[in-house]
Protein backbone atom coordinates (compact mmCIF):
# COMPACT_ATOMS: atom_id res chain seq x y z
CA UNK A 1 -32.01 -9.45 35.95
CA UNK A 2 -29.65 -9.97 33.18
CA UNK A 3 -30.77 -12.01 30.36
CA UNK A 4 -27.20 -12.35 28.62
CA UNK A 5 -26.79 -14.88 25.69
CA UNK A 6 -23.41 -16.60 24.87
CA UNK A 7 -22.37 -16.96 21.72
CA UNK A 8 -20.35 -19.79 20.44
CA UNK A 9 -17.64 -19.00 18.03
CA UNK A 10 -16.75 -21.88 16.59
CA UNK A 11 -13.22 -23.36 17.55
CA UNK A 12 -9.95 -21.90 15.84
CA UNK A 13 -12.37 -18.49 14.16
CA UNK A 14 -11.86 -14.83 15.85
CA UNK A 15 -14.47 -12.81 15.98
CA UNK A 16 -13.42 -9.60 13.98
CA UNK A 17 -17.37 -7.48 14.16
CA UNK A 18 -20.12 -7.81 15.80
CA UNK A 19 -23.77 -6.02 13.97
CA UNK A 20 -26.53 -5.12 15.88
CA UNK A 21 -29.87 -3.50 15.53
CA UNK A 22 -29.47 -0.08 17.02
CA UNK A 23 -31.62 -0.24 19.50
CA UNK A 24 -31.30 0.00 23.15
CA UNK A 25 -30.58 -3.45 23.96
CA UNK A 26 -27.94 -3.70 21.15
CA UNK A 27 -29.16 -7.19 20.07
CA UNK A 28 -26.73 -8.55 17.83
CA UNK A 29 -28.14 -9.84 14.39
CA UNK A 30 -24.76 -11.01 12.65
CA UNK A 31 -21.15 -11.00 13.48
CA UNK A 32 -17.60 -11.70 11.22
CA UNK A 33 -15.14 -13.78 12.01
CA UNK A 34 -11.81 -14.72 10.83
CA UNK A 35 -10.11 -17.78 10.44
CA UNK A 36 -6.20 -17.17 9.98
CA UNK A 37 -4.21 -19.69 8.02
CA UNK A 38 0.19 -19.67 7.92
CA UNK A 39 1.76 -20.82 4.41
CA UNK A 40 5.27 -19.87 4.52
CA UNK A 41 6.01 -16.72 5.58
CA UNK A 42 2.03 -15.92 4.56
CA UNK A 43 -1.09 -15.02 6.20
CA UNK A 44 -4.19 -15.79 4.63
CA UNK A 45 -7.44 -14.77 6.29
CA UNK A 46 -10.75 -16.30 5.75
CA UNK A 47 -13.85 -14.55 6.24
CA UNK A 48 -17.12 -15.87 7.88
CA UNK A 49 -20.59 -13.84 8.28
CA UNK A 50 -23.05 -15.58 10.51
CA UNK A 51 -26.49 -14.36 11.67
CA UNK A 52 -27.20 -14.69 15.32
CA UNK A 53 -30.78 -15.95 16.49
CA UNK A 54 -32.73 -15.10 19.29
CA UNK A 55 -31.05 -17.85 21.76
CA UNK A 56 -27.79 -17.00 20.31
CA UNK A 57 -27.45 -19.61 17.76
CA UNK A 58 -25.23 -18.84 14.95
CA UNK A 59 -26.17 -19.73 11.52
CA UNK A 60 -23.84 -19.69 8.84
CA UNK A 61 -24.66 -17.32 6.15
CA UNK A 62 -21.31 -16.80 3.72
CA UNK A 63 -17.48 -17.16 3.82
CA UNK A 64 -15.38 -14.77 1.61
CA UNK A 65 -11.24 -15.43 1.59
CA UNK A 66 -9.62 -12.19 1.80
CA UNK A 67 -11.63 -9.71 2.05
CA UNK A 68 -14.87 -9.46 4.47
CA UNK A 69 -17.48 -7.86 2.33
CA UNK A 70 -20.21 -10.08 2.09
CA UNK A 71 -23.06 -10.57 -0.81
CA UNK A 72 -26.12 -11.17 1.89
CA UNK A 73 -25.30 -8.03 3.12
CA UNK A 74 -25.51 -5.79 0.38
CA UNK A 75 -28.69 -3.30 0.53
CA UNK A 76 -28.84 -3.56 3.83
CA UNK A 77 -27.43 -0.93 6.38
CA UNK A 78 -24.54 -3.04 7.07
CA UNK A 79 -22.91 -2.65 3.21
């Protein structure tokens, strides 16, 4: 039996990534999204890194504008 979580991405974002552990079951422990805004002839992208609980729950960890390198994630394996 599958034992498939759904996660919510919040209304409007993209999901861009998608980090998991490695293992066999590839449990995901964060993902990225994006959430695009139009000025003008402009694109502006916001950033958002969330970590993913074990129900699927998505906790908001950082948002970065422009570029999606994120602060919580440096020393980990994810940099």
């Amino acid at each position: 039996m599958n034992d498939f979580k759904k996660l919510a991405i919040p209304k409007k974002e993209r999901l861009e990534v998608q980090l998991t552990d490695g293992t066999e079951e590839h449990n995901i422990l964060y993902i990225i999204t994006s959430l695009a805004t139009i000025k003008g002839a402009e694109i502006f992208k916001n950033f958002r890194l969330y970590s993913v609980g074990s129900a699927g729950e998505l906790n908001l960890l950082e948002k970065r504008d422009g570029d999606p390198y994120f602060d919580k994630l440096k020393g980990t394996e994810y940099e």
